[in-house]
N, C-alpha and C. Protein backbone atom coordinates (compact mmCIF):
# COMPACT_ATOMS: atom_id res chain seq x y z
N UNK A 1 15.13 42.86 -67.19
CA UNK A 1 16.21 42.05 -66.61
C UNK A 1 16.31 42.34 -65.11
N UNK A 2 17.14 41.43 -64.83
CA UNK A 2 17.05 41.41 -62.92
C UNK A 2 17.68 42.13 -62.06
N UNK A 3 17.43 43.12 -61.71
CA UNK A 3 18.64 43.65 -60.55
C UNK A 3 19.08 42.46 -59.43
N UNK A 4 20.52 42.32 -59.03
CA UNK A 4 20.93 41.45 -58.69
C UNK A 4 21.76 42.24 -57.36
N UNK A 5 20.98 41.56 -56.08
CA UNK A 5 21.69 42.49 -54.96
C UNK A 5 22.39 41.99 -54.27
N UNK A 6 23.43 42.07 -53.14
CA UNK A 6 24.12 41.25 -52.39
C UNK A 6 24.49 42.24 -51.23
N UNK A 7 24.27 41.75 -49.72
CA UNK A 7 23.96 42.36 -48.71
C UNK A 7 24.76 41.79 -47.60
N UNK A 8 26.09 42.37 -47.44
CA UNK A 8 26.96 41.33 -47.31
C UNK A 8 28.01 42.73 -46.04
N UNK A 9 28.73 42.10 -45.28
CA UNK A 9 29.94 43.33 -44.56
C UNK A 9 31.58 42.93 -44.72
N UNK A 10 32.23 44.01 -44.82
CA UNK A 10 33.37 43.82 -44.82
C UNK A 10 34.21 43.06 -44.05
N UNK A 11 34.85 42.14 -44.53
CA UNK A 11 35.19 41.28 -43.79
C UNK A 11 36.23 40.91 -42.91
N UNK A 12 35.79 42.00 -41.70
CA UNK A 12 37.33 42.26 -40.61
C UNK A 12 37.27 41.32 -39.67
N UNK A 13 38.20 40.80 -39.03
CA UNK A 13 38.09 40.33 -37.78
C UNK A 13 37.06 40.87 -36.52
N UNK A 14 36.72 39.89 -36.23
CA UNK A 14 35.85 40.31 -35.34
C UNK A 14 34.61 40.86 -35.08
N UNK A 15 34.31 41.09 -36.47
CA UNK A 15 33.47 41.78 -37.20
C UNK A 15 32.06 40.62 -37.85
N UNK A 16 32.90 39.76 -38.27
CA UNK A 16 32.13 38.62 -39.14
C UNK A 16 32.57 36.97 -39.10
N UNK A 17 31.29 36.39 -39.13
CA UNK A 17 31.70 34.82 -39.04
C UNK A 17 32.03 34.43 -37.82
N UNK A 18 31.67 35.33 -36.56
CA UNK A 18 32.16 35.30 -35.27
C UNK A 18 31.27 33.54 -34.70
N UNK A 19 30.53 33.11 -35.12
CA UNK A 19 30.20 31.99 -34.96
C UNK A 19 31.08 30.65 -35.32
N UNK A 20 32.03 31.30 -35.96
CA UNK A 20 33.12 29.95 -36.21
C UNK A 20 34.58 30.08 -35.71
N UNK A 21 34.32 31.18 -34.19
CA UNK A 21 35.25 31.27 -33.19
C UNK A 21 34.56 30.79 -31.89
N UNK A 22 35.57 29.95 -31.68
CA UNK A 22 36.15 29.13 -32.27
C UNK A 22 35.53 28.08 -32.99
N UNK A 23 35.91 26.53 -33.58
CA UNK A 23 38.33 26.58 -33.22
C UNK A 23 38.60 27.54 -34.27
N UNK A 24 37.87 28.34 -35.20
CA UNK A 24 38.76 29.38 -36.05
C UNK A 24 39.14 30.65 -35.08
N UNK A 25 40.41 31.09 -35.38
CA UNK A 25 40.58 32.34 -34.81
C UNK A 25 39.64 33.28 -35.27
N UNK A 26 39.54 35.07 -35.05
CA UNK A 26 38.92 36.03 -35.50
C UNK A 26 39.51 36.26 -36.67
N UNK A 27 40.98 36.35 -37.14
CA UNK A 27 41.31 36.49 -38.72
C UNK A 27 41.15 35.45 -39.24
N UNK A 28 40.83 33.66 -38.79
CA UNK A 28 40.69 32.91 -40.02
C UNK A 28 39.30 33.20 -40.89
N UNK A 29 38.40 33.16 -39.55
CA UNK A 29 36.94 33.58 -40.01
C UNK A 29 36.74 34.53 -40.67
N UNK A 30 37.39 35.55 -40.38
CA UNK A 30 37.28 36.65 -41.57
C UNK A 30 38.07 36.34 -42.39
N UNK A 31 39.09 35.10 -42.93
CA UNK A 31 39.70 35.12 -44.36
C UNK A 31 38.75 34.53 -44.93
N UNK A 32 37.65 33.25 -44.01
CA UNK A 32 36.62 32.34 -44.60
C UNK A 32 35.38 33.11 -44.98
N UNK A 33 35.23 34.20 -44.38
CA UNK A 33 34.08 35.44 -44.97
C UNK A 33 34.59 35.89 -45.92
N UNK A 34 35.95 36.29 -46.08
CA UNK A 34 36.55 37.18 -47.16
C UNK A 34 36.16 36.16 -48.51
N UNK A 35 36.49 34.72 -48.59
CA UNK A 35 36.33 34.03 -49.70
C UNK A 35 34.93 33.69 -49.84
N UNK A 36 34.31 33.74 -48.82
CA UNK A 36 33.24 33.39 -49.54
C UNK A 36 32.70 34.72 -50.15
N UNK A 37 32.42 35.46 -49.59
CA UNK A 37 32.43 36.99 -50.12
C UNK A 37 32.54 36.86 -51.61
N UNK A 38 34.18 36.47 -51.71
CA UNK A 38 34.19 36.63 -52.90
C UNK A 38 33.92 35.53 -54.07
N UNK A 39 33.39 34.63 -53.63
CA UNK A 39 32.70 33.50 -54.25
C UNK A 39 31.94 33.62 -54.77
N UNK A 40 30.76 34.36 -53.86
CA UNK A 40 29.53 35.20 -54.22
C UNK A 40 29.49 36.34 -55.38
N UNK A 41 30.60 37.27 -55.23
CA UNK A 41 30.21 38.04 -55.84
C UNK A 41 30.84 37.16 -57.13
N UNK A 42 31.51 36.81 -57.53
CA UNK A 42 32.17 35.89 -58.69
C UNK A 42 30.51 35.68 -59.79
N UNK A 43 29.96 34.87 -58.81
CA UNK A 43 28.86 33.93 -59.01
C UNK A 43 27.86 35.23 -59.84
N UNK A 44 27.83 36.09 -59.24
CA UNK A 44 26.60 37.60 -59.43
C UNK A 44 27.71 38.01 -60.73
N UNK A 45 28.69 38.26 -60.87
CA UNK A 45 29.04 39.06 -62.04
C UNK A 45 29.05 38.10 -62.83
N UNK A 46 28.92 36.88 -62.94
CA UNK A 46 28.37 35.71 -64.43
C UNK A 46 27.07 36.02 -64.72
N UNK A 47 26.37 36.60 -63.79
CA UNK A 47 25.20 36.20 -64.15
C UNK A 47 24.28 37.33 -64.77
N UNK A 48 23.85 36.94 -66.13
CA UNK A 48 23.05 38.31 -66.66
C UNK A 48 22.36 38.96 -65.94
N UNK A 49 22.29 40.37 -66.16
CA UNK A 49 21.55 41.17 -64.61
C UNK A 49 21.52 42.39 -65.32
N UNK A 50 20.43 43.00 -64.98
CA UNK A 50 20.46 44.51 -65.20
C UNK A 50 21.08 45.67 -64.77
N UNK A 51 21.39 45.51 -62.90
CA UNK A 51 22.27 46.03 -62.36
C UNK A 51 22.49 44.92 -61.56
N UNK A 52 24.25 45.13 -60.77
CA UNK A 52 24.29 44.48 -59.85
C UNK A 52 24.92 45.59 -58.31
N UNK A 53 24.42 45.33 -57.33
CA UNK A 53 24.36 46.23 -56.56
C UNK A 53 25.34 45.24 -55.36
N UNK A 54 26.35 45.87 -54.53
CA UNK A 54 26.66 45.25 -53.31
C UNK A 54 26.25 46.45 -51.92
N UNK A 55 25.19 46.24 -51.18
CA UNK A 55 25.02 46.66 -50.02
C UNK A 55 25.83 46.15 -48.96
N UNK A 56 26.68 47.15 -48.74
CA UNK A 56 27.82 46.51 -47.91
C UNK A 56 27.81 47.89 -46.59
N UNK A 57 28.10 46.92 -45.45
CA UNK A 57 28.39 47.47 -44.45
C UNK A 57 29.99 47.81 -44.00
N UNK A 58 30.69 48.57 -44.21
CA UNK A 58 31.77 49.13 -44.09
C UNK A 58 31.94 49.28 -45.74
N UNK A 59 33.40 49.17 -45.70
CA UNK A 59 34.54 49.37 -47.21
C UNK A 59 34.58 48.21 -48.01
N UNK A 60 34.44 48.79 -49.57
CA UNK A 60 34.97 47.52 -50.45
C UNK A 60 36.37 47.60 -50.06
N UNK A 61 36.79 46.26 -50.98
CA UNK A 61 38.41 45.98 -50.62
C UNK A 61 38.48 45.27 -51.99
N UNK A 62 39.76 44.44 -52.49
CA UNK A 62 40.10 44.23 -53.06
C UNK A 62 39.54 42.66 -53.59
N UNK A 63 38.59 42.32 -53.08
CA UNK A 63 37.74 41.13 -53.44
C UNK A 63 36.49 41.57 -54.01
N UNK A 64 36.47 43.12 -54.21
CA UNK A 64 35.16 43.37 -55.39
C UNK A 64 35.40 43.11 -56.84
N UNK A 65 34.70 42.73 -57.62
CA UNK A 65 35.07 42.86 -58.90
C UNK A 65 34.51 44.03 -59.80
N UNK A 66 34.57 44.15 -60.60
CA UNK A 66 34.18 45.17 -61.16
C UNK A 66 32.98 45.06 -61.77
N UNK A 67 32.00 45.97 -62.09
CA UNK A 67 30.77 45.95 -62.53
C UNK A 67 29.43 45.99 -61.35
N UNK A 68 30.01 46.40 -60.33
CA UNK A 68 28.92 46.21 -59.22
C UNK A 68 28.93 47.81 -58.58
N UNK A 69 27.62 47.80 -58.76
CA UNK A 69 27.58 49.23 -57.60
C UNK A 69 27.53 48.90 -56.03
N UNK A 70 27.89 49.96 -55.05
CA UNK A 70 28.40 49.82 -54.13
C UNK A 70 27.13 51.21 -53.33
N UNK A 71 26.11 50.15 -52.11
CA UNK A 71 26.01 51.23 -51.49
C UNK A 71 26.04 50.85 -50.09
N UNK A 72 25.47 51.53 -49.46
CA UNK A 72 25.88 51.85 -48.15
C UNK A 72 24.50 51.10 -47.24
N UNK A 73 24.72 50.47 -46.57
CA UNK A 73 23.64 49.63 -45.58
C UNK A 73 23.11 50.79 -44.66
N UNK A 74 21.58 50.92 -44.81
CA UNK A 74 21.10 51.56 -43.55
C UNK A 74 20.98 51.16 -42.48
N UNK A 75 20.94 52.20 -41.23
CA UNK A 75 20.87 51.42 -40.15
C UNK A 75 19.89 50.92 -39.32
N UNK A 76 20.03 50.38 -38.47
CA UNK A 76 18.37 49.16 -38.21
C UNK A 76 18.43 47.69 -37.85
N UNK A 77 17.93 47.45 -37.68
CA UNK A 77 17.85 45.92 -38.16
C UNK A 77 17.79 45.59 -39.40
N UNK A 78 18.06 43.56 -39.27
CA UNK A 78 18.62 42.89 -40.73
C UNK A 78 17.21 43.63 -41.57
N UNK A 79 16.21 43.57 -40.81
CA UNK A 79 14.94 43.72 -41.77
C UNK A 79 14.39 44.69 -42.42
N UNK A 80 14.95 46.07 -41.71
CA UNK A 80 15.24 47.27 -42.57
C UNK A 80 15.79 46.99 -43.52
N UNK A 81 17.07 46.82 -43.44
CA UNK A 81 18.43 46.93 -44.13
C UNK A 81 17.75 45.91 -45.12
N UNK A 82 17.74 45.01 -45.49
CA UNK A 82 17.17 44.06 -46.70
C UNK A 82 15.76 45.27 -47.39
N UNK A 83 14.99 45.43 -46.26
CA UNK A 83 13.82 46.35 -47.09
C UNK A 83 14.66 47.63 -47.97
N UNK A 84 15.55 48.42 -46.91
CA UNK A 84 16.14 49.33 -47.90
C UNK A 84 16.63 49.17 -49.29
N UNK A 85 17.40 47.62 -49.34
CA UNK A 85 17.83 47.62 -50.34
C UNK A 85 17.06 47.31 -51.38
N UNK A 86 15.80 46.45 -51.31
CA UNK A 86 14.46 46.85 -52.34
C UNK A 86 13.67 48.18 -52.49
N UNK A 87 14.33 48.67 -51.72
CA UNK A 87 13.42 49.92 -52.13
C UNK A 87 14.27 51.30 -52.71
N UNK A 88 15.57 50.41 -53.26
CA UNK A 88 16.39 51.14 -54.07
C UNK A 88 16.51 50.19 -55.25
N UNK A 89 15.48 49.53 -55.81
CA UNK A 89 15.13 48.97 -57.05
C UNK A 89 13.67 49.69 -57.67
N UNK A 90 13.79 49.65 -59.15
CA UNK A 90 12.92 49.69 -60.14
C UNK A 90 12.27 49.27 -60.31
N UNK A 91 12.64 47.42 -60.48
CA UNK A 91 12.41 46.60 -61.33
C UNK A 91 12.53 45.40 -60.34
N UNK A 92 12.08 43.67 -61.28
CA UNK A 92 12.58 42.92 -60.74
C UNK A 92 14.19 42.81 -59.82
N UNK A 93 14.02 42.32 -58.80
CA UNK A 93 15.32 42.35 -57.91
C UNK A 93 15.42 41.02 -57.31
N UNK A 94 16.51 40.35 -57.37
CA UNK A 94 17.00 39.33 -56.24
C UNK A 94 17.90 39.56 -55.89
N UNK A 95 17.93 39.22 -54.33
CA UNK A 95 18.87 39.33 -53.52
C UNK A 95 19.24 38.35 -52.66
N UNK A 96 20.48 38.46 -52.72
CA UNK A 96 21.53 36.91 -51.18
C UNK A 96 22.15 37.47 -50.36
N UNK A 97 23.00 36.95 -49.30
CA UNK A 97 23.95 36.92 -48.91
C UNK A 97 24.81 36.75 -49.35
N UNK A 98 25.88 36.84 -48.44
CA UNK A 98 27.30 36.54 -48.48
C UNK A 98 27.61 35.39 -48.10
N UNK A 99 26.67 34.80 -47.60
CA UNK A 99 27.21 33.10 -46.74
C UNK A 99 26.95 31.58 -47.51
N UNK A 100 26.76 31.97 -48.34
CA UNK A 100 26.48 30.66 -49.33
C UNK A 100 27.43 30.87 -50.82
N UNK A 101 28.75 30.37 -50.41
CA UNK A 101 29.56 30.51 -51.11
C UNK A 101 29.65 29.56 -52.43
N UNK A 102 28.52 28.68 -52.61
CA UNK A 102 28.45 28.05 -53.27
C UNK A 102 27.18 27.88 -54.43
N UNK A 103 27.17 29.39 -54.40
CA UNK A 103 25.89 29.74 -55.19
C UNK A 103 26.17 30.10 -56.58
N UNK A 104 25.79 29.61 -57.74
CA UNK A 104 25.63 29.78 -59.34
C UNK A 104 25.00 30.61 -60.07
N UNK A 105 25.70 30.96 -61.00
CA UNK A 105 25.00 31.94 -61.89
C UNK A 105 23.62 30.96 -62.19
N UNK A 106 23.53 29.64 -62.29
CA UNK A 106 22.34 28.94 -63.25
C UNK A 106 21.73 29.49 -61.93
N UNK A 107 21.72 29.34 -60.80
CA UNK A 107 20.57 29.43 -59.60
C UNK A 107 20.20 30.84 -59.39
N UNK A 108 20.93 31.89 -59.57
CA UNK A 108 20.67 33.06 -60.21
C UNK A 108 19.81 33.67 -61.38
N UNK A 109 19.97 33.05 -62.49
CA UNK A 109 19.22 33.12 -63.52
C UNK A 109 18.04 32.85 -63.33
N UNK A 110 16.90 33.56 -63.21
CA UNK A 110 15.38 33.34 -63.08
C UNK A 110 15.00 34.30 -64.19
N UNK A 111 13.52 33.72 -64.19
CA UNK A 111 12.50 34.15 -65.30
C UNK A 111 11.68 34.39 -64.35
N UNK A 112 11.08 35.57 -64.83
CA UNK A 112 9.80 36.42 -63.78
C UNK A 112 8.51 36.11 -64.86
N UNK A 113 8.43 35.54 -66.00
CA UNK A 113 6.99 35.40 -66.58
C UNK A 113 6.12 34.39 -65.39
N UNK A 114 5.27 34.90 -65.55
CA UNK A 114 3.84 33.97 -64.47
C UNK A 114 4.77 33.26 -63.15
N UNK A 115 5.55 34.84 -62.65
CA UNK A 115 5.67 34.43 -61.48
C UNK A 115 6.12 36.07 -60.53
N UNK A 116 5.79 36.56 -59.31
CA UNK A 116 6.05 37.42 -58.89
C UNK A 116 7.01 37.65 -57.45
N UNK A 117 7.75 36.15 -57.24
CA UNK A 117 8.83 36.31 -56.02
C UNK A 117 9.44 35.18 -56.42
N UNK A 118 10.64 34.84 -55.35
CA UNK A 118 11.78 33.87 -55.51
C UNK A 118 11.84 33.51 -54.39
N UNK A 119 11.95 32.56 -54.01
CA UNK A 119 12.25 32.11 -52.52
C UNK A 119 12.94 31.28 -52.34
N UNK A 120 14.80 31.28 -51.62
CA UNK A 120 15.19 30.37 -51.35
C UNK A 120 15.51 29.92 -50.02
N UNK A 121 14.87 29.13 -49.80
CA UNK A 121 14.88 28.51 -47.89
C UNK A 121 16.66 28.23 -47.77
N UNK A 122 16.80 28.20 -46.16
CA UNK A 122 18.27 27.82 -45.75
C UNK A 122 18.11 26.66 -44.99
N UNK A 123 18.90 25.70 -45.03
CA UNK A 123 19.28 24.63 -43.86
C UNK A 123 18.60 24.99 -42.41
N UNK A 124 19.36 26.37 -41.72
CA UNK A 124 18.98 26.73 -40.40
C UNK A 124 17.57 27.76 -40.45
N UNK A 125 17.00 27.41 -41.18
CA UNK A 125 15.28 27.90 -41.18
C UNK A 125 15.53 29.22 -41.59
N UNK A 126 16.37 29.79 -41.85
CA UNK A 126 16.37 31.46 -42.65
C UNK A 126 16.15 31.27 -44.26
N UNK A 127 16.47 31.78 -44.96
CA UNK A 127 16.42 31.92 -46.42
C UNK A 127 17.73 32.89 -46.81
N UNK A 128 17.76 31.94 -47.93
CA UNK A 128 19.36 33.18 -48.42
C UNK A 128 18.90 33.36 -49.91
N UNK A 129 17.51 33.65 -50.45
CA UNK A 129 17.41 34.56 -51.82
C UNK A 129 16.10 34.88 -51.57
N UNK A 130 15.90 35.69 -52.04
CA UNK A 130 14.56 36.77 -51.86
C UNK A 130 14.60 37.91 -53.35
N UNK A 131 13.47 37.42 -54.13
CA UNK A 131 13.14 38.14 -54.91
C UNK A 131 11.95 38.47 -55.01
N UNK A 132 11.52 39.49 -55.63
CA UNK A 132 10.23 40.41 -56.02
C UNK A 132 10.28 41.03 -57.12
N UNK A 133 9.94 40.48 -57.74
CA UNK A 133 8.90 41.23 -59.28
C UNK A 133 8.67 42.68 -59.67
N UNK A 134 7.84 43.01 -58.20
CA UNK A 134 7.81 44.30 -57.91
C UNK A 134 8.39 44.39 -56.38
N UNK A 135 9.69 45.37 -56.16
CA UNK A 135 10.22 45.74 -55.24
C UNK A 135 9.17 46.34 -53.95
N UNK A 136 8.77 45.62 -52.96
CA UNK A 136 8.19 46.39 -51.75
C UNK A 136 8.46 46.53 -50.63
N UNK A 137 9.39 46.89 -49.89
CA UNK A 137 9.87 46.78 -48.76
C UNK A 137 8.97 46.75 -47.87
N UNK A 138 7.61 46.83 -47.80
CA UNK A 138 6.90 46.44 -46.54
C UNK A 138 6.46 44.54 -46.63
N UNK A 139 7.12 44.18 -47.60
CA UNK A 139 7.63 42.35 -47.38
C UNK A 139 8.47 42.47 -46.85
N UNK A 140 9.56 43.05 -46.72
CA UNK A 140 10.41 42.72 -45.08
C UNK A 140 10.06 43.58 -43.53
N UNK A 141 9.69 44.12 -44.00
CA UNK A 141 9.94 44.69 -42.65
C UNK A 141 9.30 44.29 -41.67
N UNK A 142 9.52 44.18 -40.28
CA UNK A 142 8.92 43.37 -39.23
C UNK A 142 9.18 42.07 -39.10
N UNK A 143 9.40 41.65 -40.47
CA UNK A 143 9.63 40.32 -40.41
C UNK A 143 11.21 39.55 -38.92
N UNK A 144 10.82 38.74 -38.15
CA UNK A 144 11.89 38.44 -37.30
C UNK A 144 13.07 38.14 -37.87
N UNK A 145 14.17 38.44 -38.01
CA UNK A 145 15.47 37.59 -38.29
C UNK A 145 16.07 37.01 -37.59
N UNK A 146 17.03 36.42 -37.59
CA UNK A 146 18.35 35.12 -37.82
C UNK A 146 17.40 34.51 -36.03
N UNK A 147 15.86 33.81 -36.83
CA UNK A 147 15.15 33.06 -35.76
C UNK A 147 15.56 31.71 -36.28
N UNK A 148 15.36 30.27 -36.04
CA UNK A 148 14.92 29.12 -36.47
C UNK A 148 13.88 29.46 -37.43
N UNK A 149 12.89 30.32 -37.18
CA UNK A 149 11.46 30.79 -37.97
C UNK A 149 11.60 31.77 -38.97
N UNK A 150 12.79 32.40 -39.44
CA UNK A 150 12.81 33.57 -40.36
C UNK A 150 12.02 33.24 -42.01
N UNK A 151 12.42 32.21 -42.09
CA UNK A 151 12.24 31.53 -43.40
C UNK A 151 11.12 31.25 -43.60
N UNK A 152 10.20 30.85 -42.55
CA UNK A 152 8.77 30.58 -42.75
C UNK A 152 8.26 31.52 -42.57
N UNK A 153 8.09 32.59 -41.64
CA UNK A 153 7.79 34.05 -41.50
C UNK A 153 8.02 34.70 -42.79
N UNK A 154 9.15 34.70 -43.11
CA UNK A 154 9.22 36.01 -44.43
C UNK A 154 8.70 35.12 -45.63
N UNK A 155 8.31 33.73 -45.59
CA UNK A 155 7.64 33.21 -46.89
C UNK A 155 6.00 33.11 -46.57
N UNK A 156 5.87 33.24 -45.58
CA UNK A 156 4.48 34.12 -45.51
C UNK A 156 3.85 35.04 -46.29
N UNK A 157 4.99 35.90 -46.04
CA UNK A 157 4.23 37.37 -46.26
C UNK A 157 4.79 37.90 -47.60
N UNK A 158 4.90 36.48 -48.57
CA UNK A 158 4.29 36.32 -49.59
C UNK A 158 3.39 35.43 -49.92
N UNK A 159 2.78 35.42 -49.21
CA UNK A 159 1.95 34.59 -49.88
C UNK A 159 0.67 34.54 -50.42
N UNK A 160 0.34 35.74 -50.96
CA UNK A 160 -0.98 36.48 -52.15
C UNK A 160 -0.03 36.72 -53.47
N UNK A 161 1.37 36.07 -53.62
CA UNK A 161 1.84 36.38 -54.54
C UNK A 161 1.96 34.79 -55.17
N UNK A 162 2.42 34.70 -56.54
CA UNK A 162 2.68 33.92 -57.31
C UNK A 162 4.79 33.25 -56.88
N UNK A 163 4.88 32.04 -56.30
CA UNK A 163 6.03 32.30 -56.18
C UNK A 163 6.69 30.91 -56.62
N UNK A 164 8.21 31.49 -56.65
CA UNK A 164 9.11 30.02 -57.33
C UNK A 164 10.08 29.62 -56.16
N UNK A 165 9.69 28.58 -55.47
CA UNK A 165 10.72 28.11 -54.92
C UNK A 165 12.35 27.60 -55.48
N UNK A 166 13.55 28.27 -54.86
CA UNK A 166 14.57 28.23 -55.31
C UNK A 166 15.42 27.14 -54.37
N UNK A 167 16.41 25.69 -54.96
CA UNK A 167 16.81 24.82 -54.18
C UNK A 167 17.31 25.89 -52.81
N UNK A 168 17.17 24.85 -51.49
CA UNK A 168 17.41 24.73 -50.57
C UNK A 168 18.71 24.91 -50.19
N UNK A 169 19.23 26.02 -49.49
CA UNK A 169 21.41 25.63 -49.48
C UNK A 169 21.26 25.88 -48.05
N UNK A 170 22.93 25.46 -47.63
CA UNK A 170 23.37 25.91 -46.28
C UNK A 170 23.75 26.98 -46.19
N UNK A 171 23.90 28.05 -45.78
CA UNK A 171 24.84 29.05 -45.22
C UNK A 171 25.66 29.00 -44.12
N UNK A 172 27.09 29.33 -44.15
CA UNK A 172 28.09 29.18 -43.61
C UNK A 172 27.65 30.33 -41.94
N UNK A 173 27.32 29.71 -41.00
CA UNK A 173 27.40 29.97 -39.81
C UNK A 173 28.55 29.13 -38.97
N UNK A 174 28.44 27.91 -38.82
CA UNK A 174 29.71 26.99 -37.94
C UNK A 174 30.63 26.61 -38.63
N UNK A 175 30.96 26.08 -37.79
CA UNK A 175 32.27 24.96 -38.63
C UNK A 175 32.05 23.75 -39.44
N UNK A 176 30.74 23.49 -38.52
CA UNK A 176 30.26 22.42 -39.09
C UNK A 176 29.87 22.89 -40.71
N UNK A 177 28.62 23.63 -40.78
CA UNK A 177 28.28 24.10 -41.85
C UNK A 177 29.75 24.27 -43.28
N UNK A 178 30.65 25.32 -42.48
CA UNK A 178 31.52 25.93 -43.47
C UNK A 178 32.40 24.38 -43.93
N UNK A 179 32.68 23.11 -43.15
CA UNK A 179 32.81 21.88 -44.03
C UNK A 179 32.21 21.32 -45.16
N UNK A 180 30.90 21.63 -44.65
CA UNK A 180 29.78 20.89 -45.69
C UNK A 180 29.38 21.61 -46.68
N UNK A 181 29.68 23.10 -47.01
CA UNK A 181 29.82 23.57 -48.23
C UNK A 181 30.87 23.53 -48.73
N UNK A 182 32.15 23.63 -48.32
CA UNK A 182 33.71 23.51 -48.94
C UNK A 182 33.32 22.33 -49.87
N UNK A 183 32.94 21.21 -49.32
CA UNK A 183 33.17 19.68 -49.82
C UNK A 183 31.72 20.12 -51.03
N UNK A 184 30.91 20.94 -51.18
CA UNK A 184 30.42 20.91 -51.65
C UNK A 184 30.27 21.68 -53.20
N UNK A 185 30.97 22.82 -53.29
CA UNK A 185 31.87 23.60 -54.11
C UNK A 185 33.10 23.63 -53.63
N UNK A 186 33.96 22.34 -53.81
CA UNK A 186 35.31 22.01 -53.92
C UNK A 186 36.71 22.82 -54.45
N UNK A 187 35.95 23.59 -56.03
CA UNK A 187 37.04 24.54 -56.90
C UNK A 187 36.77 26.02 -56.55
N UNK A 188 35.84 26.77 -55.29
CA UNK A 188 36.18 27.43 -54.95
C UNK A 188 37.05 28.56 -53.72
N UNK A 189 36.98 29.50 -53.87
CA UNK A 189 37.88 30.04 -52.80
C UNK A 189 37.71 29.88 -51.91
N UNK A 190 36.33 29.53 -51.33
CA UNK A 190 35.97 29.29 -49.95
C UNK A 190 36.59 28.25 -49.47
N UNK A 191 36.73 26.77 -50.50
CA UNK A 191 36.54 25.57 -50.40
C UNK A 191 38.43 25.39 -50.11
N UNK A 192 39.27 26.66 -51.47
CA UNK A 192 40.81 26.49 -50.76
C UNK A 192 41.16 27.17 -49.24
N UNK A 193 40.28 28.06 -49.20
CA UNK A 193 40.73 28.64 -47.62
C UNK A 193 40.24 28.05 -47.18
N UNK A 194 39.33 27.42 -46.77
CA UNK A 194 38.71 26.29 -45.92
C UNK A 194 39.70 24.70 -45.60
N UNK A 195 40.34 24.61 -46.77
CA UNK A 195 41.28 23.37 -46.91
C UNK A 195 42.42 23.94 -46.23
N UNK A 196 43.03 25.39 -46.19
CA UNK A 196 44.44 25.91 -45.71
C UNK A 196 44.13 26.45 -44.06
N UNK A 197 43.24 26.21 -43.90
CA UNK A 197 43.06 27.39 -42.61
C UNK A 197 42.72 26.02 -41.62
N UNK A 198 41.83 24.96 -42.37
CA UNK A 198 41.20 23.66 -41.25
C UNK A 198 42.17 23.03 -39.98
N UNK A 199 43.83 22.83 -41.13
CA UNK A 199 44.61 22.34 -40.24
C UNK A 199 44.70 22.97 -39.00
N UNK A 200 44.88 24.15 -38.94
CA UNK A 200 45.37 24.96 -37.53
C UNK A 200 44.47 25.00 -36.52
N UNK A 201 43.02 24.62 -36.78
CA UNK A 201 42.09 23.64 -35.71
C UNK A 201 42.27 23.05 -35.26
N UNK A 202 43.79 22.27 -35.38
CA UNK A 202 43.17 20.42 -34.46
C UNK A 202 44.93 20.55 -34.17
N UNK A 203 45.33 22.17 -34.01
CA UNK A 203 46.57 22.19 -33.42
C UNK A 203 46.48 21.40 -31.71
């Protein structure tokens, strides 16, 4: 079964989502990180898993749920820090972000028979799921991040492997973006803080 990772930071002002200041203030963006945050992890504790792990940069808070281990992000770049956290797996592992608040246990659920990675591309040319069969952290590392090119770069360097492309999502960087997922998972938390927080934009 799958270890299921999520690589995500605590969600303080100023700290996170700083791309959707503005017109969000520094605490709306971090209430719109905080929900999606917890959207995500919602989504990971439905979903059958062998372990589920949150690599988090600072403190849990009160939007963890229970059943998730909790470790500590090394320091480095994004591309360490993603390698570290495969290379604190066994076994099959997938891993996301925090910014695609509109992610499902069904899109979660994979089968590793006659296949040895997961790949899910993003809107802005990154990828927000990355799995391996067999855990190797020298598939991330080096690899460039948060380029236009991340996504094609790190699906490279799989590519002597057997792999399953996973649908295509946005991740919440702008404003623009964080609309077009709200409207898109409507019944979640992201989608009500997104509906309560929008007005005070177009003060």
């Amino acid at each position: 079964m799958t270890t299921l990772l999520v690589i995500a930071k605590e969600p303080l002002p100023g700290r996170v989502k700083t791309r959707l200041t503005p017109p969000f203030t520094p605490e709306e963006a971090a209430a719109l990180a905080e929900a999606s945050l917890a959207d995500t992890l919602d989504a990971v504790a439905q979903t059958p898993a062998r372990r589920r792990v949150l690599v988090l940069e600072g403190r849990p808070g009160p939007w963890l749920p229970e059943g998730f281990e909790v470790v500590p992000q090394c320091r480095g770049g994004l591309d360490e820090r993603l390698a570290a956290a495969f290379a604190g797996c066994d076994g099959p592992a997938l891993l996301i972000g925090m910014d695609t608040p509109q992610v499902t246990p069904e899109l979660l659920t994979v089968d590793w028979s006659d296949c040895d990675a997961y790949f899910g591309a993003a809107d802005d040319g990154g990828f927000w799921a990355l799995g391996l069969a067999q855990p190797d952290p020298s598939r991330l590392r080096g690899v460039p991040m948060s380029t236009p090119h991340t996504g094609a770069a790190q699906r490279a360097r799989l590519g002597d492997l057997r792999v399953r492309d996973l649908p295509r999502l946005r991740d919440v960087d702008t404003a623009y973006d964080a609309d077009l997922v709200a409207r898109t998972a409507p019944t979640g938390r992201f989608a009500a803080a997104h509906a309560r927080l929008t007005p005070a934009t177009h003060r």
